[in-house]
C-alpha atoms as a PDB file:
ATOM      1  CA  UNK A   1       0.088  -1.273 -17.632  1.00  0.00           C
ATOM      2  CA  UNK A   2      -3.054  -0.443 -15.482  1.00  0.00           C
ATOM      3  CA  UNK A   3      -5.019  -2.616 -13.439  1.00  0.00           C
ATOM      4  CA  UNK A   4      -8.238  -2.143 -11.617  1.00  0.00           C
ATOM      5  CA  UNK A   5      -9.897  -4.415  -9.078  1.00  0.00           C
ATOM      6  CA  UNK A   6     -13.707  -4.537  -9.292  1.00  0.00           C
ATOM      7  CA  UNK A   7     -17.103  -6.911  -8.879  1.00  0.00           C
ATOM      8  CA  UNK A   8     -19.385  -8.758 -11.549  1.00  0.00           C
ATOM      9  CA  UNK A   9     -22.510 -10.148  -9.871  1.00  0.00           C
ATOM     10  CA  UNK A  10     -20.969  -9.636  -6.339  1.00  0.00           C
ATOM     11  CA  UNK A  11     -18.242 -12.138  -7.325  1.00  0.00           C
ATOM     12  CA  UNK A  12     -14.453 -10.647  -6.707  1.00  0.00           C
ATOM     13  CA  UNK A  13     -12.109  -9.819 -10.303  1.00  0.00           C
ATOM     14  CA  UNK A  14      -9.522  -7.628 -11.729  1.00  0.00           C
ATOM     15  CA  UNK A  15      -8.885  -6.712 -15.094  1.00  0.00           C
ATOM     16  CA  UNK A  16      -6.058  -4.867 -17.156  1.00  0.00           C
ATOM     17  CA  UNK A  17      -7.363  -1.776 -18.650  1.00  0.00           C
ATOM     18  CA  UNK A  18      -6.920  -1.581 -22.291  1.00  0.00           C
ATOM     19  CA  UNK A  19      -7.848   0.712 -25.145  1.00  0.00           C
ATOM     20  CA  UNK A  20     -12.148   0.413 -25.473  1.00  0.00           C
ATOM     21  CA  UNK A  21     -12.393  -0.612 -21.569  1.00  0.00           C
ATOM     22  CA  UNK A  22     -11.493  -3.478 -19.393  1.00  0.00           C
ATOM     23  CA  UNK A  23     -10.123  -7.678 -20.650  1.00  0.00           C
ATOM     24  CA  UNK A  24     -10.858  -9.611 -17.393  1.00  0.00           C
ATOM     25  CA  UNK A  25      -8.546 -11.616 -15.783  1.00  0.00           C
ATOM     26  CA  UNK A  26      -9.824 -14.755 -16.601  1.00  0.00           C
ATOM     27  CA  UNK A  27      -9.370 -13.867 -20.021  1.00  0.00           C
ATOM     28  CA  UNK A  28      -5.702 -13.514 -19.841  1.00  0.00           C
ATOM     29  CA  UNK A  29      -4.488 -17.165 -19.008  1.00  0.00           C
ATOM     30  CA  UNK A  30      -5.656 -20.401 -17.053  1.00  0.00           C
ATOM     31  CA  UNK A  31      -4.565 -19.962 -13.912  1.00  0.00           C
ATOM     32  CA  UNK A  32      -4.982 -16.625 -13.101  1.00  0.00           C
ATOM     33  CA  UNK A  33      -6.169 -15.633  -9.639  1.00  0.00           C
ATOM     34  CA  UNK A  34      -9.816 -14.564  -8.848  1.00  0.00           C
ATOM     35  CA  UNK A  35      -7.828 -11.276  -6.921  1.00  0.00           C
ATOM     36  CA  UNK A  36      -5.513  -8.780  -8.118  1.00  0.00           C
ATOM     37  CA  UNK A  37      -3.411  -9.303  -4.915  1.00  0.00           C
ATOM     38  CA  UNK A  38      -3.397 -12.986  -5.775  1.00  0.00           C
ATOM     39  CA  UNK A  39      -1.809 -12.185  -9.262  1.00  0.00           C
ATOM     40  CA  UNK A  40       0.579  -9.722  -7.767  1.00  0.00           C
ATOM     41  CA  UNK A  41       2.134 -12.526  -5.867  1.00  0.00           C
ATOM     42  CA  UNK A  42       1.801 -15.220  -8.994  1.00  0.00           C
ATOM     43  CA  UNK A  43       3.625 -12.341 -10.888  1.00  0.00           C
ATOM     44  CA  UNK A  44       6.509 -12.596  -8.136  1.00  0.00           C
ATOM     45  CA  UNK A  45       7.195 -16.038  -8.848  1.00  0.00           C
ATOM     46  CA  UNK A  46       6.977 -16.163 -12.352  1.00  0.00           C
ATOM     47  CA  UNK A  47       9.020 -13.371 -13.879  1.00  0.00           C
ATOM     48  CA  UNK A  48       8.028 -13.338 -17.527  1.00  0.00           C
ATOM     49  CA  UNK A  49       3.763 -13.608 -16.526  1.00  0.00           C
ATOM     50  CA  UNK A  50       3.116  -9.644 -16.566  1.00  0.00           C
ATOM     51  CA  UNK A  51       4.818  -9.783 -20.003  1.00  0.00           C
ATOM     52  CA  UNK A  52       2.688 -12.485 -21.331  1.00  0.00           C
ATOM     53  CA  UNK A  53      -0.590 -11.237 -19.285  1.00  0.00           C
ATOM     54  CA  UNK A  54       0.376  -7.504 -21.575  1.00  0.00           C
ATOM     55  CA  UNK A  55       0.708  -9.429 -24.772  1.00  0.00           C
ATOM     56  CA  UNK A  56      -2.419 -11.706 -24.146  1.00  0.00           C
ATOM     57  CA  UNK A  57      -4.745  -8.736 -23.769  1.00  0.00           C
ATOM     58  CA  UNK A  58      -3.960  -7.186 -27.038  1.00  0.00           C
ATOM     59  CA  UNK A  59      -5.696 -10.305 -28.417  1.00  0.00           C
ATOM     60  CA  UNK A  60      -8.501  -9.895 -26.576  1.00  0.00           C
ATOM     61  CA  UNK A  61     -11.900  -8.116 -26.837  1.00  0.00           C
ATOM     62  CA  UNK A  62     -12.390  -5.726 -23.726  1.00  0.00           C
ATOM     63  CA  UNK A  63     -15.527  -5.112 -21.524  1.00  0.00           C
ATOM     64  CA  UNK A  64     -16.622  -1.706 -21.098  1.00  0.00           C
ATOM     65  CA  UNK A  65     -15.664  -0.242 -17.737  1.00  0.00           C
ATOM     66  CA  UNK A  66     -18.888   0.768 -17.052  1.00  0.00           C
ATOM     67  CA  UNK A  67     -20.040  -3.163 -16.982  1.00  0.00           C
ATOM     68  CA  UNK A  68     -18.092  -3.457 -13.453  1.00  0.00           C
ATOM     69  CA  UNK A  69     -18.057  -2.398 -10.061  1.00  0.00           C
ATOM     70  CA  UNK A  70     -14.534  -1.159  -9.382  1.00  0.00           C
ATOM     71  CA  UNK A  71     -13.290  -1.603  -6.143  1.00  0.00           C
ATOM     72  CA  UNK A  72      -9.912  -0.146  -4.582  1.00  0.00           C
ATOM     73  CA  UNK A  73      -7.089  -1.239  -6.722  1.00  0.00           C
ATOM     74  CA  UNK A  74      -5.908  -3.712  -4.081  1.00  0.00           C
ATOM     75  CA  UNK A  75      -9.327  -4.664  -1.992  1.00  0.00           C
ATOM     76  CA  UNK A  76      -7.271  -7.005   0.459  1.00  0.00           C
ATOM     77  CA  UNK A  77      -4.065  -6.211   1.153  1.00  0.00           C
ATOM     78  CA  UNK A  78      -2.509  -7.921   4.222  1.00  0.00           C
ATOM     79  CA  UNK A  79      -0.930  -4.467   5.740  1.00  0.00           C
ATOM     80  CA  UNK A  80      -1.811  -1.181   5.086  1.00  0.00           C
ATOM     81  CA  UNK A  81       1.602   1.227   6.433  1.00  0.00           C
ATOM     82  CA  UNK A  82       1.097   4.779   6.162  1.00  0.00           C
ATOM     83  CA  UNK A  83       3.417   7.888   6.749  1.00  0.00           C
ATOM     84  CA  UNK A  84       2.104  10.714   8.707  1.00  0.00           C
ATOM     85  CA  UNK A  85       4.015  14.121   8.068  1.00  0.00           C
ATOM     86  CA  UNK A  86       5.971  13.770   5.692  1.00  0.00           C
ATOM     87  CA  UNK A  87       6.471  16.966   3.545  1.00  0.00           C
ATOM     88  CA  UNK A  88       7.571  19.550   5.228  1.00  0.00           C
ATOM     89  CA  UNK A  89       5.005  22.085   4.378  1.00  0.00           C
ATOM     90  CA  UNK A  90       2.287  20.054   5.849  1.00  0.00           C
ATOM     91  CA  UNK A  91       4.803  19.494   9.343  1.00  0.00           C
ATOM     92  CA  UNK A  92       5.135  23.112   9.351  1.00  0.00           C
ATOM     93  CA  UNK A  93       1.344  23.735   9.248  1.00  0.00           C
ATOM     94  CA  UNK A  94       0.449  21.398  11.677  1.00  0.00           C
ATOM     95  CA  UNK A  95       3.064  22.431  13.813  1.00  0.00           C
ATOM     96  CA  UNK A  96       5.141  19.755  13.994  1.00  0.00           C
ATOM     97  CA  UNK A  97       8.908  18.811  13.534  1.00  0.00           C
ATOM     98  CA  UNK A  98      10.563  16.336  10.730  1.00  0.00           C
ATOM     99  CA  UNK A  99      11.731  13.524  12.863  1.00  0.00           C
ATOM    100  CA  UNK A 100      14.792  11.356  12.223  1.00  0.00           C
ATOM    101  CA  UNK A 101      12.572   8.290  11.608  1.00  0.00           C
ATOM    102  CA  UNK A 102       9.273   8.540   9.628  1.00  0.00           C
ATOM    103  CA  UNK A 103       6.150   8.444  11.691  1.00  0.00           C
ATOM    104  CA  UNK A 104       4.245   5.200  10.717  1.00  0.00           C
ATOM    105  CA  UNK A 105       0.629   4.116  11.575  1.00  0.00           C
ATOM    106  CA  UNK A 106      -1.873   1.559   9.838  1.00  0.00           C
ATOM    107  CA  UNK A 107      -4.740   1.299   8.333  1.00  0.00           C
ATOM    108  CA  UNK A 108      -7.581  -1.173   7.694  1.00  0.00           C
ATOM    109  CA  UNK A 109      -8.929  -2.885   4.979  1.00  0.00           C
ATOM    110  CA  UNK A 110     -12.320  -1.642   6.075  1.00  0.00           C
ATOM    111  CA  UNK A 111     -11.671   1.900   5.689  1.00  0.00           C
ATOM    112  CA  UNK A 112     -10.967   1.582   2.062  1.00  0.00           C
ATOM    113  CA  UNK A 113     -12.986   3.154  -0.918  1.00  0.00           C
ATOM    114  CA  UNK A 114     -13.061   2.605  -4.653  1.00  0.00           C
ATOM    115  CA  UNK A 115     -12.732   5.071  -7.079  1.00  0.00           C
ATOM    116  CA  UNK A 116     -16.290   6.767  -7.621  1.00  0.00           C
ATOM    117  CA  UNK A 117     -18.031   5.438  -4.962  1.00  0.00           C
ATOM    118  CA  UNK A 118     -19.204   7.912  -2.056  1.00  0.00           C
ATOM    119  CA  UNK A 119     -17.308   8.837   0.549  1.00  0.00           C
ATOM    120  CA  UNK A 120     -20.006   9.523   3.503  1.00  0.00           C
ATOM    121  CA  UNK A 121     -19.250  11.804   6.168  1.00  0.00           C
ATOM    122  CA  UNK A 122     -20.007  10.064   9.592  1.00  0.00           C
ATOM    123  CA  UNK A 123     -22.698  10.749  11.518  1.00  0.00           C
ATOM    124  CA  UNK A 124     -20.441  11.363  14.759  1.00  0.00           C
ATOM    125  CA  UNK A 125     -18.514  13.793  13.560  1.00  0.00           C
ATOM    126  CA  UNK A 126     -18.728  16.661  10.834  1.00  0.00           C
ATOM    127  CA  UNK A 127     -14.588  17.161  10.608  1.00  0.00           C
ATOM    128  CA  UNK A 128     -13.716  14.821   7.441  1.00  0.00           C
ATOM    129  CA  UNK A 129     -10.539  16.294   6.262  1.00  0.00           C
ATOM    130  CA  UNK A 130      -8.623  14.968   2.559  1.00  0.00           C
ATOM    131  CA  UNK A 131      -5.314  14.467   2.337  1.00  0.00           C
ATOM    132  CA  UNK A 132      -3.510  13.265  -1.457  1.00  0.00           C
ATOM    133  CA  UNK A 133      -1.367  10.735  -1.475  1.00  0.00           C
ATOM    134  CA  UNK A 134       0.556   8.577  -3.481  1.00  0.00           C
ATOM    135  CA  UNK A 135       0.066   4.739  -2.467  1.00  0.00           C
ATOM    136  CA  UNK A 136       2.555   1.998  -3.412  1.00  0.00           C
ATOM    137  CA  UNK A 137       1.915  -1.291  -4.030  1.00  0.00           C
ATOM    138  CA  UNK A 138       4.756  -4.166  -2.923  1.00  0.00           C
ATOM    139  CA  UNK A 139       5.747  -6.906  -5.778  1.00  0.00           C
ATOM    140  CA  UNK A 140       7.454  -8.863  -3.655  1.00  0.00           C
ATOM    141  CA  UNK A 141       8.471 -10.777  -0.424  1.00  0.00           C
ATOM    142  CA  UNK A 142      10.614  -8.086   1.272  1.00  0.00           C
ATOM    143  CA  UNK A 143      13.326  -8.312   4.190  1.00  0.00           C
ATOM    144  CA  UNK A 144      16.281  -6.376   5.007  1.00  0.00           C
ATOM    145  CA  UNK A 145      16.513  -4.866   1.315  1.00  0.00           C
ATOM    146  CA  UNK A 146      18.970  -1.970   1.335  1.00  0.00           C
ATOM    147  CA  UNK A 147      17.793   1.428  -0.057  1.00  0.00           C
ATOM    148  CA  UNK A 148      19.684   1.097  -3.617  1.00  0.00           C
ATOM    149  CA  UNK A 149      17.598  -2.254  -3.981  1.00  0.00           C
ATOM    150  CA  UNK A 150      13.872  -1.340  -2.807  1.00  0.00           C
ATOM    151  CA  UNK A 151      12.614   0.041  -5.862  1.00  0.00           C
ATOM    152  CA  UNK A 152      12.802  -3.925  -7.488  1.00  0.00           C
ATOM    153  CA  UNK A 153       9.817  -4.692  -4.251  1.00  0.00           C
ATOM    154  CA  UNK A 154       7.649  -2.322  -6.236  1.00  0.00           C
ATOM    155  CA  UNK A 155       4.982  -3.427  -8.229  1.00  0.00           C
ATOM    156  CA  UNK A 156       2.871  -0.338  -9.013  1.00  0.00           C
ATOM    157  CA  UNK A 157       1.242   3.205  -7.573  1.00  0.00           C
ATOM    158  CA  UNK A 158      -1.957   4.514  -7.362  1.00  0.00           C
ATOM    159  CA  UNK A 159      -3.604   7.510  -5.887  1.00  0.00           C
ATOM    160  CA  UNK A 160      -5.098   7.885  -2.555  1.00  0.00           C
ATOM    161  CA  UNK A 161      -6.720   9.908  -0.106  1.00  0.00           C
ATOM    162  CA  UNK A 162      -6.060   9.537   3.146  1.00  0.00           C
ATOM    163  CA  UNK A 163      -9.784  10.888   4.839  1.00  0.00           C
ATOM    164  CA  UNK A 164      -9.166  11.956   8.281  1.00  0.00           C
ATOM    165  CA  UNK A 165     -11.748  12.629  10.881  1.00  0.00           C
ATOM    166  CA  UNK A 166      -9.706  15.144  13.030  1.00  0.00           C
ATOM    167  CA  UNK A 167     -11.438  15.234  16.549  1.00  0.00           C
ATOM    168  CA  UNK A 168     -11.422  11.830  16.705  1.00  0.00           C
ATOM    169  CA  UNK A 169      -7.488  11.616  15.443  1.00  0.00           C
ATOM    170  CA  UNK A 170      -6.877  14.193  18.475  1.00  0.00           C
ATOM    171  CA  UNK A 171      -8.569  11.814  21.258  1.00  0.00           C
ATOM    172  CA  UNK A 172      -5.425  10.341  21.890  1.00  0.00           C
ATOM    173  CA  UNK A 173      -1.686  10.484  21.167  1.00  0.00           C
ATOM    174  CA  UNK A 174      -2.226   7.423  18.766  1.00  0.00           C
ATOM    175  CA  UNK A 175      -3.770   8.715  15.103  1.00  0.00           C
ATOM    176  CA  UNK A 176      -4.943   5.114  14.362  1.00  0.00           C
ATOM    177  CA  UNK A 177      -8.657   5.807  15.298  1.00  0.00           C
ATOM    178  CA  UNK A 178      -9.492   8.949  13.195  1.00  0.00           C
ATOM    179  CA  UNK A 179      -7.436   7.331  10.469  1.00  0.00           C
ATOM    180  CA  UNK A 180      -9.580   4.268  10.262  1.00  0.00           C
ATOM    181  CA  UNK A 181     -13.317   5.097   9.644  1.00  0.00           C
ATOM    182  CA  UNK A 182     -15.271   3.068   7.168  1.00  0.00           C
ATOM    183  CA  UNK A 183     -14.451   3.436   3.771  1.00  0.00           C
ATOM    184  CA  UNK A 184     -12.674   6.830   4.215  1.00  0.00           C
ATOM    185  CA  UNK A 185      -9.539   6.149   2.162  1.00  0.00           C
ATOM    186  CA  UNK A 186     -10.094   6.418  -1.368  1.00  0.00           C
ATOM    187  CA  UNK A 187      -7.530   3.824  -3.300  1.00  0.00           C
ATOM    188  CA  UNK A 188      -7.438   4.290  -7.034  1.00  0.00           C
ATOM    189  CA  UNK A 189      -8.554   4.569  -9.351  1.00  0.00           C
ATOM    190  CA  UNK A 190      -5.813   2.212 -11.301  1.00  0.00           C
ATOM    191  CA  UNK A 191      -2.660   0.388 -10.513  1.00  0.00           C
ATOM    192  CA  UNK A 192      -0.256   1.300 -12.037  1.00  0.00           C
ATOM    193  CA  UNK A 193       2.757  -0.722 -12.830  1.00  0.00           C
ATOM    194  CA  UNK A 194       6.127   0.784 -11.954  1.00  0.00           C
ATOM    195  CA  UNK A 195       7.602   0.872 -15.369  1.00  0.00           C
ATOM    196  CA  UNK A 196       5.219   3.219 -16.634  1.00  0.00           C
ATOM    197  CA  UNK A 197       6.642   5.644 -14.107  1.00  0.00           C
ATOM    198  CA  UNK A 198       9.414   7.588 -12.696  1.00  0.00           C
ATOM    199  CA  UNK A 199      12.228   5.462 -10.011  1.00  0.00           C
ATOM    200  CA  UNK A 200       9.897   5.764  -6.662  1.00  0.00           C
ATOM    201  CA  UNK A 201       7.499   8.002  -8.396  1.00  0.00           C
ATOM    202  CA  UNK A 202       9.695  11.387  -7.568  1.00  0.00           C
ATOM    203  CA  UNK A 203       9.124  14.742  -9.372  1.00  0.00           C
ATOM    204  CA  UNK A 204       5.380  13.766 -10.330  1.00  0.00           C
ATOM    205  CA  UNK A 205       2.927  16.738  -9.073  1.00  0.00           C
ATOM    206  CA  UNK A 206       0.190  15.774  -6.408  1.00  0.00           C
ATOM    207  CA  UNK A 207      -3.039  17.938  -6.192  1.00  0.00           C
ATOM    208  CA  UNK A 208      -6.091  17.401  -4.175  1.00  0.00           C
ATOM    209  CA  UNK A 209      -9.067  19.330  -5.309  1.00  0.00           C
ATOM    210  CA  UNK A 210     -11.787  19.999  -3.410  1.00  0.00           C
ATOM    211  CA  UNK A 211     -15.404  20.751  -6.252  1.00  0.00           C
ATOM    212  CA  UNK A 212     -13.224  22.153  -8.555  1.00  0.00           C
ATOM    213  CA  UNK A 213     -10.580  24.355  -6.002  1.00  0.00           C
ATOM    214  CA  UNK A 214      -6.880  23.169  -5.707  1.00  0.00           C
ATOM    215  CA  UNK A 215      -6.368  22.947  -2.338  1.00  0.00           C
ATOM    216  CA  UNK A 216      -3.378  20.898  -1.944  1.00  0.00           C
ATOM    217  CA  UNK A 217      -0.513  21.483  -5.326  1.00  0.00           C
ATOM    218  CA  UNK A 218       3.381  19.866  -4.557  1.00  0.00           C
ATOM    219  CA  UNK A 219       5.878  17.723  -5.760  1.00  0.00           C
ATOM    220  CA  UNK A 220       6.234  14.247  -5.202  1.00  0.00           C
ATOM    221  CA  UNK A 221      10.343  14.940  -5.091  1.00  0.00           C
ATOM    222  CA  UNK A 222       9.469  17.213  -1.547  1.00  0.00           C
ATOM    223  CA  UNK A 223       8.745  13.639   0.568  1.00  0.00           C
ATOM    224  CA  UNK A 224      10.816  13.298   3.304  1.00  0.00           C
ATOM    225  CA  UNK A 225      11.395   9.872   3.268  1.00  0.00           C
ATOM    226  CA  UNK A 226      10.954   8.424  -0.200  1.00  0.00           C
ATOM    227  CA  UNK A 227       9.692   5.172  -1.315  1.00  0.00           C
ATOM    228  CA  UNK A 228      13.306   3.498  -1.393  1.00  0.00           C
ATOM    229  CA  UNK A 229      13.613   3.965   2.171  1.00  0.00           C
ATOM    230  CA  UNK A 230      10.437   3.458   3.521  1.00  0.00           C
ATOM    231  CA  UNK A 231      11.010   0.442   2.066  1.00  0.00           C
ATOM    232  CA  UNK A 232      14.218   0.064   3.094  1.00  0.00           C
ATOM    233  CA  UNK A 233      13.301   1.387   7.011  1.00  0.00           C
ATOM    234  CA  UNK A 234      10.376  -0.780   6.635  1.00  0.00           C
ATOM    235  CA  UNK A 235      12.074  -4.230   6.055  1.00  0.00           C
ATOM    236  CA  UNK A 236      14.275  -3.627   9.064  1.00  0.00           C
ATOM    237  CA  UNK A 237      11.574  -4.392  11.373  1.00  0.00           C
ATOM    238  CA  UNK A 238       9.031  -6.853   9.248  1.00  0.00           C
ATOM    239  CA  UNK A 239       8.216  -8.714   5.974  1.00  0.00           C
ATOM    240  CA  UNK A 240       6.002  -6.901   3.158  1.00  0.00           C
ATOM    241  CA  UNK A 241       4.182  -9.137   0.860  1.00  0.00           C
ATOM    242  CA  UNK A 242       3.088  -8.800  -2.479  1.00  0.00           C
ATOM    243  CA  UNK A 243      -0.017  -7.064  -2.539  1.00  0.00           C
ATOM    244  CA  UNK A 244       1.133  -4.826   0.678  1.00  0.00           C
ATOM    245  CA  UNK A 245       0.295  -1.035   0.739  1.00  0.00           C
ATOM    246  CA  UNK A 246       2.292   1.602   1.324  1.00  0.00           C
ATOM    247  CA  UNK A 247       1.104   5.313   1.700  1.00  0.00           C
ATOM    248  CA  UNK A 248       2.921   8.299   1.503  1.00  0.00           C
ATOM    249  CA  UNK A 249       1.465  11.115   3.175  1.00  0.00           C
ATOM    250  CA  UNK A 250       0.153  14.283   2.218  1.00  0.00           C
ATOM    251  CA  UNK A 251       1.508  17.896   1.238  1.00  0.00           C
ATOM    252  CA  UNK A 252       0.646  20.924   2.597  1.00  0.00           C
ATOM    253  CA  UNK A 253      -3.150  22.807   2.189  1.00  0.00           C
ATOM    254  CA  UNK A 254      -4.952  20.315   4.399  1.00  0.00           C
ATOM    255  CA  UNK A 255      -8.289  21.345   5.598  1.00  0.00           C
ATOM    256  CA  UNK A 256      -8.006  21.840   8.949  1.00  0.00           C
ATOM    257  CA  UNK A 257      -4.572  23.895   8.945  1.00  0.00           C
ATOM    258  CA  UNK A 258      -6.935  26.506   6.794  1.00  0.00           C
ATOM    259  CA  UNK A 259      -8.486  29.607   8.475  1.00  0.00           C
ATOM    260  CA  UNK A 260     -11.153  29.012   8.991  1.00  0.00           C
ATOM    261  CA  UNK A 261     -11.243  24.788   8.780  1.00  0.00           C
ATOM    262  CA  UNK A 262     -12.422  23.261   5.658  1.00  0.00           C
ATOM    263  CA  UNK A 263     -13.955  20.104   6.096  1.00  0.00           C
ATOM    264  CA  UNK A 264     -15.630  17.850   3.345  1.00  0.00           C
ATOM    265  CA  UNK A 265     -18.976  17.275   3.430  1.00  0.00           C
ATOM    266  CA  UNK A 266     -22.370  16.316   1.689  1.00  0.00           C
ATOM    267  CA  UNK A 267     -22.593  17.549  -1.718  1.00  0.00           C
ATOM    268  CA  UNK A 268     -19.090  18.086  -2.219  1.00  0.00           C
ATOM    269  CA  UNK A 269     -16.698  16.200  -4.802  1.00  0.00           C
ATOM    270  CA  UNK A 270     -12.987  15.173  -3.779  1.00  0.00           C
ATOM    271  CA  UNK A 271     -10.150  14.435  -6.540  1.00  0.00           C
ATOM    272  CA  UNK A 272      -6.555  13.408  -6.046  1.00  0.00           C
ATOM    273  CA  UNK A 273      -4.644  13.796  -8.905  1.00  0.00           C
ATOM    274  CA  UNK A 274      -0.958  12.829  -9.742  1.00  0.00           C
ATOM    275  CA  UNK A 275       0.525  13.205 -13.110  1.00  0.00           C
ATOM    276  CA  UNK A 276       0.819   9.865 -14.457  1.00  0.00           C
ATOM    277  CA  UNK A 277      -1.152   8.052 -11.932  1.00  0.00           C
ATOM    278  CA  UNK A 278      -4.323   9.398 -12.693  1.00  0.00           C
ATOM    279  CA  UNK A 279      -7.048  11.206 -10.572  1.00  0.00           C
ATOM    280  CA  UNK A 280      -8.978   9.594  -7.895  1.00  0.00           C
ATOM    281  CA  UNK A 281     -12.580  11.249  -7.605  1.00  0.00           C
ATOM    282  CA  UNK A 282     -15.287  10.737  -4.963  1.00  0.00           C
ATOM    283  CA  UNK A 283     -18.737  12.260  -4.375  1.00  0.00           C
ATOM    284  CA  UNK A 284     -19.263  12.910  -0.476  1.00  0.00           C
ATOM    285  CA  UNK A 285     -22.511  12.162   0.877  1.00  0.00           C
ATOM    286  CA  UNK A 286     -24.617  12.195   4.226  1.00  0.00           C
END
């Protein structure tokens, strides 16, 4: 099953994407959440609802996609947790070492950015750099899960791109700032639920391309630390919610490891595909 998040009329919604386009929602049950985060949770704590939503929509006449505004998959999550090198290709181009314990650093809901819509370089610095990542959505309230159990906090995965303005990454020892520009991350362009895929997503191949040019090609079975146990590490120290990101980092072929640098800017186009995920494609603009 794929979802998308989106607006009608400025008004919030989500909608399982079906054969001919898009069945809202509202049209799957009374109920149902105005959010997509919202029905993650509800999902939690009723077992047997993503069945029924699946079997509801069959019955039901779809909306074309083009008659909504997506938004990222999850427009609200309550934590955003992202890996920083974490394939060892990208460590080695960047110069850095594999640690024992993954490097983690958040994000914010601000700097997120639906499928389609442009990603515009800043006007305080020209150094926008793309990075392809897989994202994964939590299912569940998660503490203290061991690694042989995580996968079950999964709900879905999407695609994302983790847009980096370097300089302002470098200004300090902390990556948070240069991480955390407005609407830098693309997140999308579905959600897609964890059945549909591989245990934790491994051996799926991750590409960014850059107006047509793979620059970024590698296999989601070369992360360091895997979903499980980032998960797993994860839960040691807090509680993820349903509706919770997780992101994954990024292979190697990054833009500023090239010689000379290659930076995204106006005109350009960005994808991030991974096989079964789908492919997450933004226009950059001024």
């Amino acid at each position: 099953m794929r979802f998308v998040s989106y607006t009608t009329g400025g008004a919030p919604g989500w909608g399982l994407l079906v054969e001919g386009g898009v069945v809202d929602g509202q049209q799957l049950g009374s109920g149902l959440p105005h959010t997509l985060r919202e029905f993650i949770a509800q999902c939690a704590a009723q077992p047997t609802l993503l069945a029924d939503v699946a079997s509801r929509a069959n019955a039901a006449t779809p909306s074309p996609l083009s008659s909504v505004t997506l938004a990222p998959c999850v427009p609200d999550p309550g934590k955003i947790i992202c890996l920083g090198v974490n394939y060892v290709d990208h460590a080695k181009e960047g110069g850095n070492v594999i640690a024992d314990y993954p490097a983690f650093f958040l994000r914010c809901n601000t700097s997120l950015l639906a499928h389609g819509a442009p990603l515009q370089v800043s006007p305080t610095s020209d150094k926008l750099d793309f990075e392809a990542e897989l994202a994964v959505v939590i299912g569940q309230r998660t503490r203290f899960v061991s690694e042989a159990d995580a996968l079950k906090s999964v709900f879905g995965y999407a695609c994302f791109n983790d847009g980096s303005y370097r300089d302002y990454q470098r200004k300090a020892s902390q990556w948070t700032i240069g991480k955390n520009f407005d609407a830098s991350g693309g997140f999308g362009p579905s959600l897609v639920t964890a059945d549909e895929l591989p245990a934790g997503c491994v051996g799926l191949r991750i590409q960014s391309i850059l107006n047509g040019q793979i620059m970024q090609d590698a296999d989601t079975k070369d992360m360091v630390f895997g979903v499980a146990r980032t998960i797993s590490l994860l839960s040691e120290c807090l509680t993820l919610e349903p509706g919770d990101v997780l992101v994954m980092g990024t292979p190697g072929g990054v833009g500023y490891a090239r010689t000379p640098p290659v930076w995204m800017k106006a005109g350009d186009t960005i994808d991030i595909s991974i096989q079964g995920v789908g492919v997450l494609s933004n226009p950059v603009t001024a």
